[in-house]
N, C-alpha and C. Protein backbone atom coordinates (compact mmCIF):
# COMPACT_ATOMS: atom_id res chain seq x y z
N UNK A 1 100.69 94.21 106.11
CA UNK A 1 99.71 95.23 106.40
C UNK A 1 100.32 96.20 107.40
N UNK A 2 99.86 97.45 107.29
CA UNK A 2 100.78 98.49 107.94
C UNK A 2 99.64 99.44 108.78
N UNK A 3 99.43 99.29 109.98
CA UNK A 3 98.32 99.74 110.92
C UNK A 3 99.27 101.26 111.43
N UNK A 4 98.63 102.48 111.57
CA UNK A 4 98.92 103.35 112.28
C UNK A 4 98.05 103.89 113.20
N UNK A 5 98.44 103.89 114.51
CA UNK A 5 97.39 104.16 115.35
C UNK A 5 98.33 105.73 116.06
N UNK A 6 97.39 106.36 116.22
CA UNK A 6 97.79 107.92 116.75
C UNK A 6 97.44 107.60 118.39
N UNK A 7 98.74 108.05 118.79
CA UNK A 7 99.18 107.90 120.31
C UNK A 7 97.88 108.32 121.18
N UNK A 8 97.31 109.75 121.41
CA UNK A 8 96.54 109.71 122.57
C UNK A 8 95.16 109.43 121.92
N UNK A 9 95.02 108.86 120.99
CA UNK A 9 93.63 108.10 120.68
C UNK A 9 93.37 106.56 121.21
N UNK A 10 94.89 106.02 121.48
CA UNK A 10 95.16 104.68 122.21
C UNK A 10 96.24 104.26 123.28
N UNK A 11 95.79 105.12 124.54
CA UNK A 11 96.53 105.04 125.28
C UNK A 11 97.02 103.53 125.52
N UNK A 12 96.05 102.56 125.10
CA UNK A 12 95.71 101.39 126.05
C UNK A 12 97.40 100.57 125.29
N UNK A 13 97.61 101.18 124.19
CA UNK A 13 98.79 100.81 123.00
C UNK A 13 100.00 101.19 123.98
N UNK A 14 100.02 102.05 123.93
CA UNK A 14 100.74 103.02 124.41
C UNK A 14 101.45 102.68 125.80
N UNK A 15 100.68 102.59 126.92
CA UNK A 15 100.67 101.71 128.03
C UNK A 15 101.67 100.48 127.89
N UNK A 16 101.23 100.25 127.19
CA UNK A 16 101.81 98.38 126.50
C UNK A 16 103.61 98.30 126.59
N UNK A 17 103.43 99.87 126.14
CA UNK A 17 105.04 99.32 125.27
C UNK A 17 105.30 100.99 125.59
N UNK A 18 105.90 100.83 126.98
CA UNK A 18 106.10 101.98 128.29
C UNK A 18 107.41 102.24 127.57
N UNK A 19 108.64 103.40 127.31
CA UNK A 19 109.55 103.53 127.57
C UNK A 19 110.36 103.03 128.48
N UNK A 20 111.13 102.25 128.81
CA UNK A 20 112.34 101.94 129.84
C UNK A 20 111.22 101.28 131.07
N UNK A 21 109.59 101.03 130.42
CA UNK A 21 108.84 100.74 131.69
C UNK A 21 108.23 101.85 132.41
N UNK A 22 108.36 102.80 131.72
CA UNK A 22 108.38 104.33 132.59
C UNK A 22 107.29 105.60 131.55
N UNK A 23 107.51 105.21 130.46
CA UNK A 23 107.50 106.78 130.06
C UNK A 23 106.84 106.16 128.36
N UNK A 24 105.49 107.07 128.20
CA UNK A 24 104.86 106.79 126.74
C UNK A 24 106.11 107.62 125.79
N UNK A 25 106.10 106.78 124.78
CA UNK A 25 107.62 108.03 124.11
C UNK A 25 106.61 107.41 122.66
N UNK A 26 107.13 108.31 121.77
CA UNK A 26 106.84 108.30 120.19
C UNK A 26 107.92 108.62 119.14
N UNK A 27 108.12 107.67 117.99
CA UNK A 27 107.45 106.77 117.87
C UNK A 27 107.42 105.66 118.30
N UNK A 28 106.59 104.97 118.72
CA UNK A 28 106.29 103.31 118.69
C UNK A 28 106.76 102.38 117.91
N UNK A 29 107.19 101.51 117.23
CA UNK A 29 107.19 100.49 116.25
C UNK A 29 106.30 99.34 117.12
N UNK A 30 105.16 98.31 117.13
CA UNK A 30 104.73 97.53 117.53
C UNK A 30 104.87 96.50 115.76
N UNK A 31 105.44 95.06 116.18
CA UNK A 31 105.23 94.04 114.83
C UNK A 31 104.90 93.08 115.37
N UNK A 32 103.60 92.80 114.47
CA UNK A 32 102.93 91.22 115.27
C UNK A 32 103.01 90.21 113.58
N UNK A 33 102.84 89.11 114.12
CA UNK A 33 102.83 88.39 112.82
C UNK A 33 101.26 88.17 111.76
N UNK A 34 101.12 87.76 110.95
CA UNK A 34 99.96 87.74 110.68
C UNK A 34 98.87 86.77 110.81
N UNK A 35 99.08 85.96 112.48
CA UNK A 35 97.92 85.90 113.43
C UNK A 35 97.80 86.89 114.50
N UNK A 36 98.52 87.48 114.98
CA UNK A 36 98.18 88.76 115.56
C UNK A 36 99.30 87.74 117.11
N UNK A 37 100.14 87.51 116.70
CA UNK A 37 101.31 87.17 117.88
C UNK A 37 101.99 88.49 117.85
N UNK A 38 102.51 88.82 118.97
CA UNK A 38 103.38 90.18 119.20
C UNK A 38 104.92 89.07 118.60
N UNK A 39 105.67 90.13 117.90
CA UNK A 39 107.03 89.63 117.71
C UNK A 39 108.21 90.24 118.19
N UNK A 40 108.08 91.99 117.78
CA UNK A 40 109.26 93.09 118.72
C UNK A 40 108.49 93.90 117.84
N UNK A 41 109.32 95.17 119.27
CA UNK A 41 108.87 96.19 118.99
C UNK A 41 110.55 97.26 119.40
N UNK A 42 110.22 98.57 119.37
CA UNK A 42 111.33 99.40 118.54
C UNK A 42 110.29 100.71 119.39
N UNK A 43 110.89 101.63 120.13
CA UNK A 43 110.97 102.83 120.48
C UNK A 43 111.61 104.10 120.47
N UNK A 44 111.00 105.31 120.56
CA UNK A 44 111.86 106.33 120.59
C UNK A 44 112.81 107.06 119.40
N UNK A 45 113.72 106.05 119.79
CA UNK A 45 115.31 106.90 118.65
C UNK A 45 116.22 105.54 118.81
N UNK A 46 116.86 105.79 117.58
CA UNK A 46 117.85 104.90 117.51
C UNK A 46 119.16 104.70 118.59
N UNK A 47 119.76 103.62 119.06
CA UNK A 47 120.71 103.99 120.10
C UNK A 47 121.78 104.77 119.83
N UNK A 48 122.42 105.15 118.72
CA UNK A 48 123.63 106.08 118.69
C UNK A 48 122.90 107.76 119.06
N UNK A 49 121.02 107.58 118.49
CA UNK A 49 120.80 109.37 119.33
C UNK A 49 120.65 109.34 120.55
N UNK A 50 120.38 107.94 121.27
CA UNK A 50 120.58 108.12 122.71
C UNK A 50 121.98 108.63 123.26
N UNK A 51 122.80 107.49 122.39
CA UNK A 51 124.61 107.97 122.74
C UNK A 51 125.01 109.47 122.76
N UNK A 52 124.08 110.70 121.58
CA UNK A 52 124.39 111.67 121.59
C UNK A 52 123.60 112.15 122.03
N UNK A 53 122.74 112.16 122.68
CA UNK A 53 121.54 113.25 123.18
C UNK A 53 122.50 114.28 123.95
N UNK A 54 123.05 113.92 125.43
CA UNK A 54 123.82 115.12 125.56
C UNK A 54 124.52 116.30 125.26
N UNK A 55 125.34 115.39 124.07
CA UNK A 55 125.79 116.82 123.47
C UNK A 55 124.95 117.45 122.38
N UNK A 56 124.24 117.23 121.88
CA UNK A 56 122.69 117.72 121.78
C UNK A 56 122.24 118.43 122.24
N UNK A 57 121.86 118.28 123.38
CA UNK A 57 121.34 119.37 124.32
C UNK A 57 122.07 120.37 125.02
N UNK A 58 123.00 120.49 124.92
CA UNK A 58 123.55 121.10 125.54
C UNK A 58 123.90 122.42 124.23
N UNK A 59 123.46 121.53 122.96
CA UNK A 59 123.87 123.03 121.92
C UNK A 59 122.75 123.96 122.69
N UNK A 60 121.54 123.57 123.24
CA UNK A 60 120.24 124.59 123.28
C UNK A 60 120.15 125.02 124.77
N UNK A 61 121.30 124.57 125.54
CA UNK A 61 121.16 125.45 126.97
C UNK A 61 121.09 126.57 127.08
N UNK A 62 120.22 127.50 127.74
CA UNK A 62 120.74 129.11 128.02
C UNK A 62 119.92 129.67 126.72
N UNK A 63 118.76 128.70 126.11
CA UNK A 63 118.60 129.24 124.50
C UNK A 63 117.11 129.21 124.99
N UNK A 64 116.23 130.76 124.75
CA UNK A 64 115.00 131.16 124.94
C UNK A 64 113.89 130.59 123.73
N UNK A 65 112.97 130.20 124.08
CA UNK A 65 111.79 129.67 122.99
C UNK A 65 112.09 130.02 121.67
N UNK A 66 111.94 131.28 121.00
CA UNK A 66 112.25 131.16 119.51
C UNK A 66 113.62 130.73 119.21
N UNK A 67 114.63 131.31 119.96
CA UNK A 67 115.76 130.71 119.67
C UNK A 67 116.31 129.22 119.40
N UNK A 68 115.07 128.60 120.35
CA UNK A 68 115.90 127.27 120.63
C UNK A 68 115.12 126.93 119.57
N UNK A 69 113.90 127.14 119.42
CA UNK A 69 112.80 126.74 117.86
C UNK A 69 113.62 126.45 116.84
N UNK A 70 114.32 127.78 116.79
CA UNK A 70 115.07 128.10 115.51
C UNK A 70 116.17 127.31 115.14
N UNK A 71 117.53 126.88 116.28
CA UNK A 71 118.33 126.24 116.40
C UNK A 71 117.79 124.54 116.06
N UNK A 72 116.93 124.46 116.65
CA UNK A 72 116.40 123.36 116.73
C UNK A 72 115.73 122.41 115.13
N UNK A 73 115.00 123.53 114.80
CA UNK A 73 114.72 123.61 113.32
C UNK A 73 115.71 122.80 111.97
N UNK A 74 116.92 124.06 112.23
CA UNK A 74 118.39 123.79 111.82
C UNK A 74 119.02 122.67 112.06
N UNK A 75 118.76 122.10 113.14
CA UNK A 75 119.12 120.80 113.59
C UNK A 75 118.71 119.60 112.97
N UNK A 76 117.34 119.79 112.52
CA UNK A 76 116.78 119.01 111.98
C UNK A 76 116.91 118.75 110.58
N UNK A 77 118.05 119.27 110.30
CA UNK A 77 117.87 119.71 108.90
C UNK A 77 119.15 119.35 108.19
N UNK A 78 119.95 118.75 109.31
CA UNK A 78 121.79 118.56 109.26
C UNK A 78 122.07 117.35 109.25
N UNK A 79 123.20 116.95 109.29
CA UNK A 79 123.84 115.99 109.30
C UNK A 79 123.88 114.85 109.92
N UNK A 80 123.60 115.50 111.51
CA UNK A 80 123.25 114.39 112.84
C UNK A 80 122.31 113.62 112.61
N UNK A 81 121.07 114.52 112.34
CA UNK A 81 119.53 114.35 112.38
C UNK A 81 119.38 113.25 110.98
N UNK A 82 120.14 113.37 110.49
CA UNK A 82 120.02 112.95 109.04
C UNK A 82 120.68 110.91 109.08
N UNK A 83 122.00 110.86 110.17
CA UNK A 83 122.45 110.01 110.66
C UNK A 83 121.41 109.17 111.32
N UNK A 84 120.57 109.85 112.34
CA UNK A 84 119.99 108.65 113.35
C UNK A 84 118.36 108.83 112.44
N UNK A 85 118.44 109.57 111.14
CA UNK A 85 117.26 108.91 111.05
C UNK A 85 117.27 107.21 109.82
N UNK A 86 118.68 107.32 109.42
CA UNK A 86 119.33 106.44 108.66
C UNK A 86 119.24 105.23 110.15
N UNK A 87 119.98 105.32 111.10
CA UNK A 87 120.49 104.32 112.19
C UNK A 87 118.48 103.65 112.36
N UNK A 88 117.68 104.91 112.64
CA UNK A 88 116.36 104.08 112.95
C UNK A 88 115.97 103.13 111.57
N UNK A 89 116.16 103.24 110.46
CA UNK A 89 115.46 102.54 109.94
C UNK A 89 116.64 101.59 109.79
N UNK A 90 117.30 101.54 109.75
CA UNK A 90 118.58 100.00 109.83
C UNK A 90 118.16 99.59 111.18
N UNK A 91 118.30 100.12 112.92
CA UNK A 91 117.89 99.18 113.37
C UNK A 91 115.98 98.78 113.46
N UNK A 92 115.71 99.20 113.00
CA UNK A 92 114.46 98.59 112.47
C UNK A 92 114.18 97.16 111.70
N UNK A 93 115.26 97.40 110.77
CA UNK A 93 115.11 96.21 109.54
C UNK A 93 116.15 95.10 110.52
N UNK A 94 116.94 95.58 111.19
CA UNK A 94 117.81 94.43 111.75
C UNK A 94 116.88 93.68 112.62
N UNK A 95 115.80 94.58 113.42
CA UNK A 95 115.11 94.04 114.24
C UNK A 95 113.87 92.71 113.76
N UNK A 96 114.05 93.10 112.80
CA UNK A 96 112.91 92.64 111.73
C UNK A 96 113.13 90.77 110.95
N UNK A 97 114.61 91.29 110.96
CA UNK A 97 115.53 90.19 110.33
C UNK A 97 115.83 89.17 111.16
N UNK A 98 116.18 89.76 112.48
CA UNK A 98 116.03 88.84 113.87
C UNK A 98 114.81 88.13 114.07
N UNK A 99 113.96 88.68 114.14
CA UNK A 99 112.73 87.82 114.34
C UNK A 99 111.66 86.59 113.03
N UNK A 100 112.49 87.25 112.01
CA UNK A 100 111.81 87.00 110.67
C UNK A 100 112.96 86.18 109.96
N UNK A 101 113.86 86.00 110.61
CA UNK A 101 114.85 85.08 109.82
C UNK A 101 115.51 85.35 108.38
């Protein structure tokens, strides 16, 4: 069964499963079993877009609102973006496999 709950409709979720302890980030992954045991959970971005966030950002320094929109857009649309959205759902299923044998 596949529950989606929208972030500021449930903070109390949200809260739960803090970024780094710190910080509500989206998306969430929360997996409980089917008595309702928590098993793991999965935040944010995959770790190789953490590895690149810098040079990432740094394409959009010095870059004004539409611009960076625009760049940004494009970004989304390439190669990188296309990589860590492959890396999230592999470490997803790895995470999955760990706990689920």
């Amino acid at each position: 069964e596949l529950r989606i709950f929208p972030r500021d409709e449930n903070l109390d979720i949200m809260n739960e499963f803090l970024n780094r302890g710190e910080h509500q980030s989206i998306p969430t992954f929360v997996f409980y079993d089917r008595d309702h045991r928590y098993m793991a959970h999965w935040t944010e971005r995959p770790a190789k877009a953490n590895a690149e966030m810098g040079q990432v950002t740094a394409l959009f320094q010095g870059k004004d609102g539409e611009e960076a929109r625009a760049l940004y857009n494009e970004f989304q649309q390439g190669a990188v973006w296309a990589s860590w959205r492959q890396e999230t759902v592999r470490e997803l299923r790895e995470l999955l496999q760990e706990e689920c044998g």
